[in-house]
PDB file of N, CA and C in Angstrom:
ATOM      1  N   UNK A   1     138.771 109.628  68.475  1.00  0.00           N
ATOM      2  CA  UNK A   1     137.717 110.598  68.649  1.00  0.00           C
ATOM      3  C   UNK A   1     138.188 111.663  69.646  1.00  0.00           C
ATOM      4  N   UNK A   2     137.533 112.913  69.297  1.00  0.00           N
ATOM      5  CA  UNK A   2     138.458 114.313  69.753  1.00  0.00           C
ATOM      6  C   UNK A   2     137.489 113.910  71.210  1.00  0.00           C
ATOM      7  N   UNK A   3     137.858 114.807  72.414  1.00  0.00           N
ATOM      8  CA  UNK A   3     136.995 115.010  73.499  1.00  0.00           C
ATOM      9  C   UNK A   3     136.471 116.613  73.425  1.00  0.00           C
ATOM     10  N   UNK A   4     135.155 116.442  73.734  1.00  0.00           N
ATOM     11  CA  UNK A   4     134.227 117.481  74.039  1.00  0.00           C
ATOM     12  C   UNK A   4     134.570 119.149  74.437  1.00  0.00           C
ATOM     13  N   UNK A   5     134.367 119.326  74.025  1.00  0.00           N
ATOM     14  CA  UNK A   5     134.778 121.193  74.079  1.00  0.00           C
ATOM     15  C   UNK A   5     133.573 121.559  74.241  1.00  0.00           C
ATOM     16  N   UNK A   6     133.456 122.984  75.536  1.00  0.00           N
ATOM     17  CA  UNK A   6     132.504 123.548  75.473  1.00  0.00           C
ATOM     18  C   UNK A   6     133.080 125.112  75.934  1.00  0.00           C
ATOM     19  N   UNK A   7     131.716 125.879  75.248  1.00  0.00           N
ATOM     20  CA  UNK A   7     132.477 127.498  75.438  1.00  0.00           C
ATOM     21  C   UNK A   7     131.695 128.371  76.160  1.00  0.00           C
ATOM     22  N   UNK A   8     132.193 128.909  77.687  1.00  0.00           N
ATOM     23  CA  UNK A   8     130.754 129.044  78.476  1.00  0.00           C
ATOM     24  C   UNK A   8     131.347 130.133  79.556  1.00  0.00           C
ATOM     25  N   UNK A   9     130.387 130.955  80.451  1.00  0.00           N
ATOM     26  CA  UNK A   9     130.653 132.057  81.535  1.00  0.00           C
ATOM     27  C   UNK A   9     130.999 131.374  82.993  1.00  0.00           C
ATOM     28  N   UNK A  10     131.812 131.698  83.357  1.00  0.00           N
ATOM     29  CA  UNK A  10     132.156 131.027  84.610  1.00  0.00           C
ATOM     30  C   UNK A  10     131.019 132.002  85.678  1.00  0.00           C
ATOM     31  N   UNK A  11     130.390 131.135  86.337  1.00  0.00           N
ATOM     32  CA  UNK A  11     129.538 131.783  87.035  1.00  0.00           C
ATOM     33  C   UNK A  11     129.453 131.575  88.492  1.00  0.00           C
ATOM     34  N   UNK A  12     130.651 131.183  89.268  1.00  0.00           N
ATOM     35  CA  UNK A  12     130.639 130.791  90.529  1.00  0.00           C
ATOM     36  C   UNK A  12     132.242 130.093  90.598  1.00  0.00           C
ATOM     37  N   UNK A  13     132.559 130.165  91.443  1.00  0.00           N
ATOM     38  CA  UNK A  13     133.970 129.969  91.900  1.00  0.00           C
ATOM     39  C   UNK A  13     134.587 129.607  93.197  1.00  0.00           C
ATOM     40  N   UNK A  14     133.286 129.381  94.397  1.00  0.00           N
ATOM     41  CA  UNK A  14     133.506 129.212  95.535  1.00  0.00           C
ATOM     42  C   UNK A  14     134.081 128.194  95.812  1.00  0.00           C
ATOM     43  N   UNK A  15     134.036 127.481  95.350  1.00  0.00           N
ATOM     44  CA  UNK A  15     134.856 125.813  95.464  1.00  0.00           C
ATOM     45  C   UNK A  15     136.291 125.872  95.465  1.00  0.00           C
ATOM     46  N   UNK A  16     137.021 124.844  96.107  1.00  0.00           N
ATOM     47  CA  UNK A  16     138.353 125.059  95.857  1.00  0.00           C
ATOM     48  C   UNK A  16     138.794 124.408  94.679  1.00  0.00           C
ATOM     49  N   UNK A  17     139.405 124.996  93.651  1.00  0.00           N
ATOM     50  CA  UNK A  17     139.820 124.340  92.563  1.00  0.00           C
ATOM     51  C   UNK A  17     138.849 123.663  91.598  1.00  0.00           C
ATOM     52  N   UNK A  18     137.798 124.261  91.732  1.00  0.00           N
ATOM     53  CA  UNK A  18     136.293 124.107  90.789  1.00  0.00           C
ATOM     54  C   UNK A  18     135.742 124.902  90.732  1.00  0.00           C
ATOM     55  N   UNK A  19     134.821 124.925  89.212  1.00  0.00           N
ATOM     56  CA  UNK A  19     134.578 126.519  88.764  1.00  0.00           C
ATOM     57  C   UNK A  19     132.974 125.625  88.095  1.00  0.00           C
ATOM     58  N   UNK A  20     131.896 126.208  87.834  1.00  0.00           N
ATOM     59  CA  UNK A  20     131.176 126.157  87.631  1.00  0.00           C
ATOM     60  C   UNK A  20     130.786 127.340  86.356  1.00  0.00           C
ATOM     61  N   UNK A  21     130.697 126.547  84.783  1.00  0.00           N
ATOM     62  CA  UNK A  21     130.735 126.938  83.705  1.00  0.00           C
ATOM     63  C   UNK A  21     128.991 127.120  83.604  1.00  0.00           C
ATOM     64  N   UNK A  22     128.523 128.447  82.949  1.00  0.00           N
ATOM     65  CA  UNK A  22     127.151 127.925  82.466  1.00  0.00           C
ATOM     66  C   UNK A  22     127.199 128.018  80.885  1.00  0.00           C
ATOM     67  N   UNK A  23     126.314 126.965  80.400  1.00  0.00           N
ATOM     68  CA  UNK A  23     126.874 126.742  78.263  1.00  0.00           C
ATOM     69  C   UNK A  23     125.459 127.144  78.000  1.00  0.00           C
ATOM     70  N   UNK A  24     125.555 127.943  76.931  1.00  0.00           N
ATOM     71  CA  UNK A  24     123.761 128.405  76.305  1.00  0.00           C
ATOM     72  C   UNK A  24     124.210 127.751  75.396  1.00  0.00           C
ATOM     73  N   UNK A  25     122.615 126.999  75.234  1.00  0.00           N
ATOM     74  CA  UNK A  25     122.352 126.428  73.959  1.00  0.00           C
ATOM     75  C   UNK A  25     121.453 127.434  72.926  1.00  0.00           C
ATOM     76  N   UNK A  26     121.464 127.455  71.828  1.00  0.00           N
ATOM     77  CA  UNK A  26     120.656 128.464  71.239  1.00  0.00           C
ATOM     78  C   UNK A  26     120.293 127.588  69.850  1.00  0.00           C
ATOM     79  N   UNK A  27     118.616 127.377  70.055  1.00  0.00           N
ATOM     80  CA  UNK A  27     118.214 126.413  69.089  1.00  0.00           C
ATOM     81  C   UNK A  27     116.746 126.729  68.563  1.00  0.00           C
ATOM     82  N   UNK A  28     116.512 126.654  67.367  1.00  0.00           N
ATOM     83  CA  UNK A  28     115.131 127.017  67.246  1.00  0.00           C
ATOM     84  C   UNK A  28     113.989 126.118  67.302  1.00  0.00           C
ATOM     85  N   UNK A  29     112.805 126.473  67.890  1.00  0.00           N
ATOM     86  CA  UNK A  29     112.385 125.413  69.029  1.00  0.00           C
ATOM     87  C   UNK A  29     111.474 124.557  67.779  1.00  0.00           C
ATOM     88  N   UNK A  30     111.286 123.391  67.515  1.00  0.00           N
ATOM     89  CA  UNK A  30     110.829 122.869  66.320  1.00  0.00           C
ATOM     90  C   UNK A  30     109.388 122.580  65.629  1.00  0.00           C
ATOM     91  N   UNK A  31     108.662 123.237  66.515  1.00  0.00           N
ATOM     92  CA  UNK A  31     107.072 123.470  65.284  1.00  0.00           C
ATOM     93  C   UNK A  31     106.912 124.895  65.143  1.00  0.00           C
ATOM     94  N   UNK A  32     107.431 126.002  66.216  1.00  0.00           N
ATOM     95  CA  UNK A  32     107.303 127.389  66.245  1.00  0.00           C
ATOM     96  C   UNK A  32     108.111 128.054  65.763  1.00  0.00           C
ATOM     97  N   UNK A  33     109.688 128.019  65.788  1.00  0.00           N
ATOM     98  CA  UNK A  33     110.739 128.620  65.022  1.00  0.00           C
ATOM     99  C   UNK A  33     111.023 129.305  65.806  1.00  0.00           C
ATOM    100  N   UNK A  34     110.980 130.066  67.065  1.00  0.00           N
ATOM    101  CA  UNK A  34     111.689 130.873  68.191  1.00  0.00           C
ATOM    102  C   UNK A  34     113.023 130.054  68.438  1.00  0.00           C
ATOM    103  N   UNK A  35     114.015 130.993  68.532  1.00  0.00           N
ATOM    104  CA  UNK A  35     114.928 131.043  69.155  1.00  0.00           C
ATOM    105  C   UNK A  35     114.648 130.577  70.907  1.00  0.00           C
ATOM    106  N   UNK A  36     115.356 129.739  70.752  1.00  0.00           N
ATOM    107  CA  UNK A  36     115.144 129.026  72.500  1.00  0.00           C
ATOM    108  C   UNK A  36     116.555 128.888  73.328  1.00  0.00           C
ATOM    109  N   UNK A  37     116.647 129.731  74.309  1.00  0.00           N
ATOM    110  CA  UNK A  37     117.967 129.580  74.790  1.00  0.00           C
ATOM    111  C   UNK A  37     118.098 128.151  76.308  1.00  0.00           C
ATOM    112  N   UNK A  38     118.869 127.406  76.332  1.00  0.00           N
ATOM    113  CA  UNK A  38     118.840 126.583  77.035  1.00  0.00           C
ATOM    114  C   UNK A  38     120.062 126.812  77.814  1.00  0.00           C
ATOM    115  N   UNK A  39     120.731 126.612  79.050  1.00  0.00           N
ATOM    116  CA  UNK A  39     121.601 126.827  79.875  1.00  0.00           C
ATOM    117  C   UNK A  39     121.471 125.574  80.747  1.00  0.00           C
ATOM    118  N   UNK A  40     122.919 125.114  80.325  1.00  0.00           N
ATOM    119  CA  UNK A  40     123.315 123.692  81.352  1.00  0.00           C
ATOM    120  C   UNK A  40     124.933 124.476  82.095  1.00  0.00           C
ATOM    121  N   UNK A  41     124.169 123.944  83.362  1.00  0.00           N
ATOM    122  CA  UNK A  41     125.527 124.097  84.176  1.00  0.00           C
ATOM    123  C   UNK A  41     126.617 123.075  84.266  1.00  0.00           C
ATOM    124  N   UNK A  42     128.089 123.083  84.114  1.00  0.00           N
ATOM    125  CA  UNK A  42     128.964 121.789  84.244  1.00  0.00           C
ATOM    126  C   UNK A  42     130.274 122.183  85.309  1.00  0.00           C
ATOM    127  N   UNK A  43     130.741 121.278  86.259  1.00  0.00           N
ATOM    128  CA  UNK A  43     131.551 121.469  87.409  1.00  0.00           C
ATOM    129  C   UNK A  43     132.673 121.330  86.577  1.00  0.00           C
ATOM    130  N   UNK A  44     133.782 122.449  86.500  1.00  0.00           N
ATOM    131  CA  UNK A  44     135.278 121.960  85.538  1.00  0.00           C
ATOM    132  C   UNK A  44     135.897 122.341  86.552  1.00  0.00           C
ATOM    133  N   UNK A  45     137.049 121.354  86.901  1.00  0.00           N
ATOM    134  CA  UNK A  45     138.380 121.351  87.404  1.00  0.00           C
ATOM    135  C   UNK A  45     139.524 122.699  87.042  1.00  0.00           C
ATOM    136  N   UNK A  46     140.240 123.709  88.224  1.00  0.00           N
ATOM    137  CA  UNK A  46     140.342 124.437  88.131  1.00  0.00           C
ATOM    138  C   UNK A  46     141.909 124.773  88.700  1.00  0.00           C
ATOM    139  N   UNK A  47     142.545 123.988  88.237  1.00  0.00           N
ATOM    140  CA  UNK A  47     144.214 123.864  89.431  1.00  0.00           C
ATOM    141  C   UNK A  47     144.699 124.377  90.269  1.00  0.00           C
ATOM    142  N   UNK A  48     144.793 125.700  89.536  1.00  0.00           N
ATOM    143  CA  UNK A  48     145.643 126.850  89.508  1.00  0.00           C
ATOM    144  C   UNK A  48     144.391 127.902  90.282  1.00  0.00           C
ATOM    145  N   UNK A  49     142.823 127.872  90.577  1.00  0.00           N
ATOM    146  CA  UNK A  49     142.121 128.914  91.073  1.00  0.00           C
ATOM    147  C   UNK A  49     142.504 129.877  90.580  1.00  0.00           C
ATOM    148  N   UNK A  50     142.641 130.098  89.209  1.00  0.00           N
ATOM    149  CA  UNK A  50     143.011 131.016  88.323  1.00  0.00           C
ATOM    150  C   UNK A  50     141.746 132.456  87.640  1.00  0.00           C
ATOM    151  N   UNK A  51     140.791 131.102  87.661  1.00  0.00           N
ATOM    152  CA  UNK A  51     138.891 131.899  87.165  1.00  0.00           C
ATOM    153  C   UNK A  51     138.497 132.854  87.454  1.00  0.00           C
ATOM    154  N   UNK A  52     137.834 134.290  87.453  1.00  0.00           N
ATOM    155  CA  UNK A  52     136.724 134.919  87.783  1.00  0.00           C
ATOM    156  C   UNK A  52     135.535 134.395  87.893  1.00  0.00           C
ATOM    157  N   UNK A  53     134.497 135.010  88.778  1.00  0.00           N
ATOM    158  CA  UNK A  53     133.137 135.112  88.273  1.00  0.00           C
ATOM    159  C   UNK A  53     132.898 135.881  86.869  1.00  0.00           C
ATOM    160  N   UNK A  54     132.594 135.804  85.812  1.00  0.00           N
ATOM    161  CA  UNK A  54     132.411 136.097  84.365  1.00  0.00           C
ATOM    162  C   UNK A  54     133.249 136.182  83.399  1.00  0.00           C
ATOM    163  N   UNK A  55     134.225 135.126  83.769  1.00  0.00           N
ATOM    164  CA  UNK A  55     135.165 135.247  82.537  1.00  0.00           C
ATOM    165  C   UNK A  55     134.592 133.802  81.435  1.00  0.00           C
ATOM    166  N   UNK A  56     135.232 134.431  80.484  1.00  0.00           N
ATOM    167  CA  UNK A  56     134.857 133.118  79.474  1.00  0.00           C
ATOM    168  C   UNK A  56     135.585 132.209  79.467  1.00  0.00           C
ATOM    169  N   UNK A  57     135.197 131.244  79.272  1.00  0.00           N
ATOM    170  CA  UNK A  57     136.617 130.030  79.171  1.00  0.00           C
ATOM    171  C   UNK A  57     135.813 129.081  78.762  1.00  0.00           C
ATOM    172  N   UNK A  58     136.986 128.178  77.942  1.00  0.00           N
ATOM    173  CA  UNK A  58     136.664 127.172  77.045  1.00  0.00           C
ATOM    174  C   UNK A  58     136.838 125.868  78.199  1.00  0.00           C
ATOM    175  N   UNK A  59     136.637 124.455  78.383  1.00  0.00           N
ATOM    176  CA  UNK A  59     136.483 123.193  79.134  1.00  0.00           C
ATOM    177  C   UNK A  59     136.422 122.487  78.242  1.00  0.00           C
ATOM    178  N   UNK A  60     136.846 121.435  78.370  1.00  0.00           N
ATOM    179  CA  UNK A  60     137.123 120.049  77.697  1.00  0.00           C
ATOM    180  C   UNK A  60     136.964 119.120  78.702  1.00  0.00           C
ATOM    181  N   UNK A  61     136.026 117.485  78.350  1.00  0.00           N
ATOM    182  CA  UNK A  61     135.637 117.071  78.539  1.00  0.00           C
ATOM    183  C   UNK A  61     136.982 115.797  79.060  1.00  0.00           C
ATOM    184  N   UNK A  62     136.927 115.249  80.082  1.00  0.00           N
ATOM    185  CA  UNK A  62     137.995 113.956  80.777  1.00  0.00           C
ATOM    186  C   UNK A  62     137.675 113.213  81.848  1.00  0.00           C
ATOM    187  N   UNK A  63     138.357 112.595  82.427  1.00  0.00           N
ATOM    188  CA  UNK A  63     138.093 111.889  83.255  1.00  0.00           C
ATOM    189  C   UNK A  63     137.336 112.168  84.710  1.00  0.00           C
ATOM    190  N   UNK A  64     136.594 111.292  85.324  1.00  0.00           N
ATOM    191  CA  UNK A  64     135.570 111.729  86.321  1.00  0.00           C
ATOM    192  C   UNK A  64     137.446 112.223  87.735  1.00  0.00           C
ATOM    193  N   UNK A  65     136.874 113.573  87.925  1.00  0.00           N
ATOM    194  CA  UNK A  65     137.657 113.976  89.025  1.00  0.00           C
ATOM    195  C   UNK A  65     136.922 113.614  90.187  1.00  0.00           C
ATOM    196  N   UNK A  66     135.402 114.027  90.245  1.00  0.00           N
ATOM    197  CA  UNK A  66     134.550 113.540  91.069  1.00  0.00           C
ATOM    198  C   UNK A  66     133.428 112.734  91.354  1.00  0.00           C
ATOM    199  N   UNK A  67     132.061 113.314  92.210  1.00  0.00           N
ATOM    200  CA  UNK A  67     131.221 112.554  91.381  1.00  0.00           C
ATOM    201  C   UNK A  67     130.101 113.317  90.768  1.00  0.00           C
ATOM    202  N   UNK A  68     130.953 114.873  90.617  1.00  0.00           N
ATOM    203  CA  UNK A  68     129.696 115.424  89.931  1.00  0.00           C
ATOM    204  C   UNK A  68     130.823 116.338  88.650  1.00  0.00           C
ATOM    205  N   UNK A  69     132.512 116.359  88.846  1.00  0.00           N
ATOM    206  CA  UNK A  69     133.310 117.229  88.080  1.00  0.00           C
ATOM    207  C   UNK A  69     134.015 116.190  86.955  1.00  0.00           C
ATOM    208  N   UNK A  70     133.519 116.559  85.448  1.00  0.00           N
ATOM    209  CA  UNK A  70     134.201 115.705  84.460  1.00  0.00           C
ATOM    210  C   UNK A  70     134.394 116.269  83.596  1.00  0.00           C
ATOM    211  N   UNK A  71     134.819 118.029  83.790  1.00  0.00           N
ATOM    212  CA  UNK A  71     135.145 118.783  82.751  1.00  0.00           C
ATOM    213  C   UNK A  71     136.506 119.645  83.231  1.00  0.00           C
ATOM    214  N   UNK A  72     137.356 120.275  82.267  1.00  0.00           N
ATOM    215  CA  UNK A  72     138.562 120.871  82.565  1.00  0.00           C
ATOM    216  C   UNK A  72     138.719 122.037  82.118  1.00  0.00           C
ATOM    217  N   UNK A  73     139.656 122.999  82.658  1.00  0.00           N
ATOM    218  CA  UNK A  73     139.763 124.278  82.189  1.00  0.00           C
ATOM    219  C   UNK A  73     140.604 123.987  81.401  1.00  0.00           C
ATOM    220  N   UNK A  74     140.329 124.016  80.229  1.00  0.00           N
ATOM    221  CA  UNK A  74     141.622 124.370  79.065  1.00  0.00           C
ATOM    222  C   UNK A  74     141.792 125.741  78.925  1.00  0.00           C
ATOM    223  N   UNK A  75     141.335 126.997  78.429  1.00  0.00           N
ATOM    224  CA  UNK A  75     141.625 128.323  78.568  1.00  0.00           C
ATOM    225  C   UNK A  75     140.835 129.151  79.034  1.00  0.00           C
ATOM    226  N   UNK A  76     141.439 130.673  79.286  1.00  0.00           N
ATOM    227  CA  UNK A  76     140.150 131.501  79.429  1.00  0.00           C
ATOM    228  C   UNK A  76     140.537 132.301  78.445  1.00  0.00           C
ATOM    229  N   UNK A  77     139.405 132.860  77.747  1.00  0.00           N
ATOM    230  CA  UNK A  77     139.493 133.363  76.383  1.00  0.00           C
ATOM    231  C   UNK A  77     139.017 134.930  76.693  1.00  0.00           C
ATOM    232  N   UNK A  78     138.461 135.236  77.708  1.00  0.00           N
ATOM    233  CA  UNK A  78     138.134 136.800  78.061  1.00  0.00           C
ATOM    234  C   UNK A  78     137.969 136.612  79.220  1.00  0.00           C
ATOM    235  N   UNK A  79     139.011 137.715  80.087  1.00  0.00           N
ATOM    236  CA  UNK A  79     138.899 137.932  81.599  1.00  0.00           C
ATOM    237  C   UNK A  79     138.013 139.253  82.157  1.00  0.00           C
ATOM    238  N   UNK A  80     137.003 139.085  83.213  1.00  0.00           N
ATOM    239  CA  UNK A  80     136.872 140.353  83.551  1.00  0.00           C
ATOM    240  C   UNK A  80     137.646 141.394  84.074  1.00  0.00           C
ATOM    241  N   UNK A  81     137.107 142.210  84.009  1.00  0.00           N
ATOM    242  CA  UNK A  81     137.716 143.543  84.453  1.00  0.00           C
ATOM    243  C   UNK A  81     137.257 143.867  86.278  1.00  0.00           C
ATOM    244  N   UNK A  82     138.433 143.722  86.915  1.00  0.00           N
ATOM    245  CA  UNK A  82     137.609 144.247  88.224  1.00  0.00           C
ATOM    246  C   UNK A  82     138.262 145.251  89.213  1.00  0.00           C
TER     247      UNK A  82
END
């Protein structure tokens, strides 16, 4: 079984070597039919302090680094401009 991929805005970076991803969910809500956006935040491991605040990047799901970080930077797929 593959591990977890998620595709999300890096929205904080103060940590050393941890980046804080936020993932929208976008689902239509089930007796009304609206579009419902949901946003979970996840702590991903960050080696290299490579991240922006708003770049995109993909995380994959591994082993507990901490006791709140169990996701990884696999790429960043769009960097900001600053």
């Amino acid at each position: 079984m593959a591990a977890k991929e998620r595709v999300g805005n890096v929205i904080s970076t103060k940590m050393d070597k941890t980046i804080v991803v936020a993932v929208e969910n976008r689902s239509p809500h089930p007796k009304y039919g609206k579009i419902v956006v949901k946003t979970k935040h996840y702590k991903a491991h960050d080696e290299e302090n490579q991240c922006q605040e708003g770049d995109r990047v993909r995380i994959q799901e591994t082993r507990p680094y901490s006791k709140t970080k169990r996701w990884i930077l696999r790429e960043i797929m769009n960097r900001t401009v600053v």
